[in-house]
C-alpha atoms as a PDB file:
ATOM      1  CA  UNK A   1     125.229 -79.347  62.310  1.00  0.00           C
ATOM      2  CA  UNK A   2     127.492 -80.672  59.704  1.00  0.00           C
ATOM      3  CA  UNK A   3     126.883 -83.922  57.732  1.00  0.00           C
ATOM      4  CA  UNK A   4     128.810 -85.048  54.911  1.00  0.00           C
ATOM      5  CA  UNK A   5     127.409 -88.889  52.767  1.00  0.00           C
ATOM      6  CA  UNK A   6     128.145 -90.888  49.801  1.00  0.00           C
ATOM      7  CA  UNK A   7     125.150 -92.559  49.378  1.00  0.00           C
ATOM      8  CA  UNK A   8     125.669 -96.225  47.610  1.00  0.00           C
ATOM      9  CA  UNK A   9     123.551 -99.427  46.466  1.00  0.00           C
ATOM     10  CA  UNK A  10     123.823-102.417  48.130  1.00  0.00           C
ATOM     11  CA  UNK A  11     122.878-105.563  48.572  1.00  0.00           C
ATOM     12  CA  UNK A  12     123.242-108.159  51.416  1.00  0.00           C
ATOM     13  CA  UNK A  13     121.994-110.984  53.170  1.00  0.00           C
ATOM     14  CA  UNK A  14     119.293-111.417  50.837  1.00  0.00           C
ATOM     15  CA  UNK A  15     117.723-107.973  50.960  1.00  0.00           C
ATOM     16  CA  UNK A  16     117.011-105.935  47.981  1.00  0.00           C
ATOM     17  CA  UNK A  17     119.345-103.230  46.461  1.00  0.00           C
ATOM     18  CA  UNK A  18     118.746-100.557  48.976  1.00  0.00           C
ATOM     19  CA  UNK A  19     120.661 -97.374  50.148  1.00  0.00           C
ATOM     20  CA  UNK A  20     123.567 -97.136  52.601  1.00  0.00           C
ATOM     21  CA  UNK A  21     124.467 -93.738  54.080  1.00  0.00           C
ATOM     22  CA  UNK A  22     127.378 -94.150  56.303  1.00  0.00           C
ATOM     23  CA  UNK A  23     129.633 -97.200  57.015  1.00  0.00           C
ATOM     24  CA  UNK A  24     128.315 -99.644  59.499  1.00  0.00           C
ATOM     25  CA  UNK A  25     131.349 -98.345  61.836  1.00  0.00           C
ATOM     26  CA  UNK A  26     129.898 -94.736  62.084  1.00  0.00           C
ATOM     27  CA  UNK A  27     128.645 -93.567  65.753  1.00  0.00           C
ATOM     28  CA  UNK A  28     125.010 -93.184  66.291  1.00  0.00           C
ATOM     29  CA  UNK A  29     124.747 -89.348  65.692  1.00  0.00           C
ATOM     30  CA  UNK A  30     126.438 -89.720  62.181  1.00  0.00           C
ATOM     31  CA  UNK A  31     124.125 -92.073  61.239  1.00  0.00           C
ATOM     32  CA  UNK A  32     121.356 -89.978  62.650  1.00  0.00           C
ATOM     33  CA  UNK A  33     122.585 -86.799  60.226  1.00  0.00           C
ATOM     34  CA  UNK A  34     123.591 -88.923  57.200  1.00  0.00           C
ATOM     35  CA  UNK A  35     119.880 -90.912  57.378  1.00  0.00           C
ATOM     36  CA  UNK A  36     118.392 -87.027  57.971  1.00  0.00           C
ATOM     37  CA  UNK A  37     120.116 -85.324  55.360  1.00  0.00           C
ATOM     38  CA  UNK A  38     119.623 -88.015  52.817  1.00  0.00           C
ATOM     39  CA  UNK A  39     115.849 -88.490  53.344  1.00  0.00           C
ATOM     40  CA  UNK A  40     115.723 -84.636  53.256  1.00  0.00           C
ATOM     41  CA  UNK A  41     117.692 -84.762  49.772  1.00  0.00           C
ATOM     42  CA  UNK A  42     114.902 -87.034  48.228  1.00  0.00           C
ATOM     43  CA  UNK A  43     112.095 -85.214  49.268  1.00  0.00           C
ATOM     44  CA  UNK A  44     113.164 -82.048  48.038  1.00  0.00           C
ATOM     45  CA  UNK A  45     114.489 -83.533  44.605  1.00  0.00           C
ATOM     46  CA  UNK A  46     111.442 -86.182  44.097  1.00  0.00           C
ATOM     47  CA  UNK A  47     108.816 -83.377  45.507  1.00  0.00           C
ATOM     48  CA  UNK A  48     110.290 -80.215  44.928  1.00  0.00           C
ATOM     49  CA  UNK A  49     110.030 -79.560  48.865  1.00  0.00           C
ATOM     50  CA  UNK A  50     106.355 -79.374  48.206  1.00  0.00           C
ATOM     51  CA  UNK A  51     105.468 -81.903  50.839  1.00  0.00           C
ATOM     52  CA  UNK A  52     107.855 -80.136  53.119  1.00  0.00           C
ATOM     53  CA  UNK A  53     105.574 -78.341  55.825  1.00  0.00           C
ATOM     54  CA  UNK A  54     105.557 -76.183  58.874  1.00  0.00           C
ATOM     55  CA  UNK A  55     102.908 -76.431  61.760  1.00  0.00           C
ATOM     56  CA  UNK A  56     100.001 -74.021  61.165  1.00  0.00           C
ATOM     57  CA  UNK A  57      99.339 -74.126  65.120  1.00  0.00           C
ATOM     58  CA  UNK A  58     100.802 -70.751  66.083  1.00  0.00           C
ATOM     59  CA  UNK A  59     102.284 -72.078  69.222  1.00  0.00           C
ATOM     60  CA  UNK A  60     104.315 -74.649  67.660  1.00  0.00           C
ATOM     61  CA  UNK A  61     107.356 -74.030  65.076  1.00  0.00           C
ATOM     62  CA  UNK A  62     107.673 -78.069  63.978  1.00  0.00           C
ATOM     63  CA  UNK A  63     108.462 -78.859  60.627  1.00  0.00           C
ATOM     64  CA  UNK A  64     107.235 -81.859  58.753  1.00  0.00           C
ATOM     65  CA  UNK A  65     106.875 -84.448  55.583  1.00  0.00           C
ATOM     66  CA  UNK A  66     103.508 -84.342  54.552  1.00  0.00           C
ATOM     67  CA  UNK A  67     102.868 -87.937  53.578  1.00  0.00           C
ATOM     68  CA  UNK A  68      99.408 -87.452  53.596  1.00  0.00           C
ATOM     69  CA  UNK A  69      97.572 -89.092  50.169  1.00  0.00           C
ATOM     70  CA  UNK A  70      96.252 -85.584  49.251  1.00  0.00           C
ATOM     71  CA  UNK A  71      99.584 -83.496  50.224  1.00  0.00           C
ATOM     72  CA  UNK A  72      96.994 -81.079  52.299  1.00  0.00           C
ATOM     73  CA  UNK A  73      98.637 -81.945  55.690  1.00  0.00           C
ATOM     74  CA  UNK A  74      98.636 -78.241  57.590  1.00  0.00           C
ATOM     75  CA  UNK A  75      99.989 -79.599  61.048  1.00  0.00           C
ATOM     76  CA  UNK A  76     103.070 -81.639  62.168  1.00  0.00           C
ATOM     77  CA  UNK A  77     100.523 -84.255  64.139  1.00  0.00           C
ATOM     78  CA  UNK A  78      96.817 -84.879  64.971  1.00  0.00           C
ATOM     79  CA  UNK A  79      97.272 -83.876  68.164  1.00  0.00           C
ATOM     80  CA  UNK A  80      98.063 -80.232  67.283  1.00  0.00           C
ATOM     81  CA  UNK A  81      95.668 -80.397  64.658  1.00  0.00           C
ATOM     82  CA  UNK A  82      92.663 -81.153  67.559  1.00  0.00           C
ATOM     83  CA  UNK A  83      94.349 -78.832  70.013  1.00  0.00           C
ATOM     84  CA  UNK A  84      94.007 -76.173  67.192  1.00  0.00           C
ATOM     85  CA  UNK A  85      90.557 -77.017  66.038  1.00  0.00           C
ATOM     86  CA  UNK A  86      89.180 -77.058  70.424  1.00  0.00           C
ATOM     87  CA  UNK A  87      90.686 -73.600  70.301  1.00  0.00           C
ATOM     88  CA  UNK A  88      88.815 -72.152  67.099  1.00  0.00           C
ATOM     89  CA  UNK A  89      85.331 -73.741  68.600  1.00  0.00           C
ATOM     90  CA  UNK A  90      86.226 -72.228  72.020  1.00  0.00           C
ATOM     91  CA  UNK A  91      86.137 -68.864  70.709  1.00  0.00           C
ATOM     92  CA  UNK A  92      83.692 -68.745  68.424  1.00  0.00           C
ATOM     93  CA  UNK A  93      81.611 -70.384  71.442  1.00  0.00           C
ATOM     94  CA  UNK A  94      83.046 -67.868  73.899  1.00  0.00           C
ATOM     95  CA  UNK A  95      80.958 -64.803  73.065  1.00  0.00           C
ATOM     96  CA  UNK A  96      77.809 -67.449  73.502  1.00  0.00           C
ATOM     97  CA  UNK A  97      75.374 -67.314  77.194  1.00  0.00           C
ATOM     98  CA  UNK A  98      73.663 -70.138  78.441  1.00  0.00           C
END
């Protein structure tokens, strides 16, 4: 996937100065890789890509921006997060009889 921007500043009808990415002309999937590639841009040059993230669920290969207060986010959403805790109290409950 290819995606080239010029970010700019702008102003208009009375917002404040805020980013542009592509021309208000520019098809929906443009605008869906020039808003991508620039958010990508300023979290790897305002974080270092240190709040970039992969899912620590083994079954799932989602990456993420941890935006997490403490930058200790390990999975891409709560619901893998639970589905990964159920299966680490499963089996270490499994060996257990009633």
């Amino acid at each position: 996937m290819e995606a080239t921007i010029r970010p700019w500043v702008t102003t208009h009808d009375g917002l404040q100065p805020h980013l542009h990415f592509v021309p208000d002309s520019a098809d929906v999937l443009s605008r869906v890789k020039a808003v991508t590639a620039g958010g990508l841009a300023f979290v790897l040059c305002w974080e270092g890509g240190a709040r970039l993230g992969r899912c620590m669920r083994s079954e799932c290969s989602r990456a993420y921006v941890d935006t997490s207060r403490n930058g200790r986010r390990r999975y891409c959403t709560a619901r893998c997060g639970n589905t990964e805790a159920v299966m680490r109290h499963r089996s270490r409950h499994s060996g257990l009889k009633p």
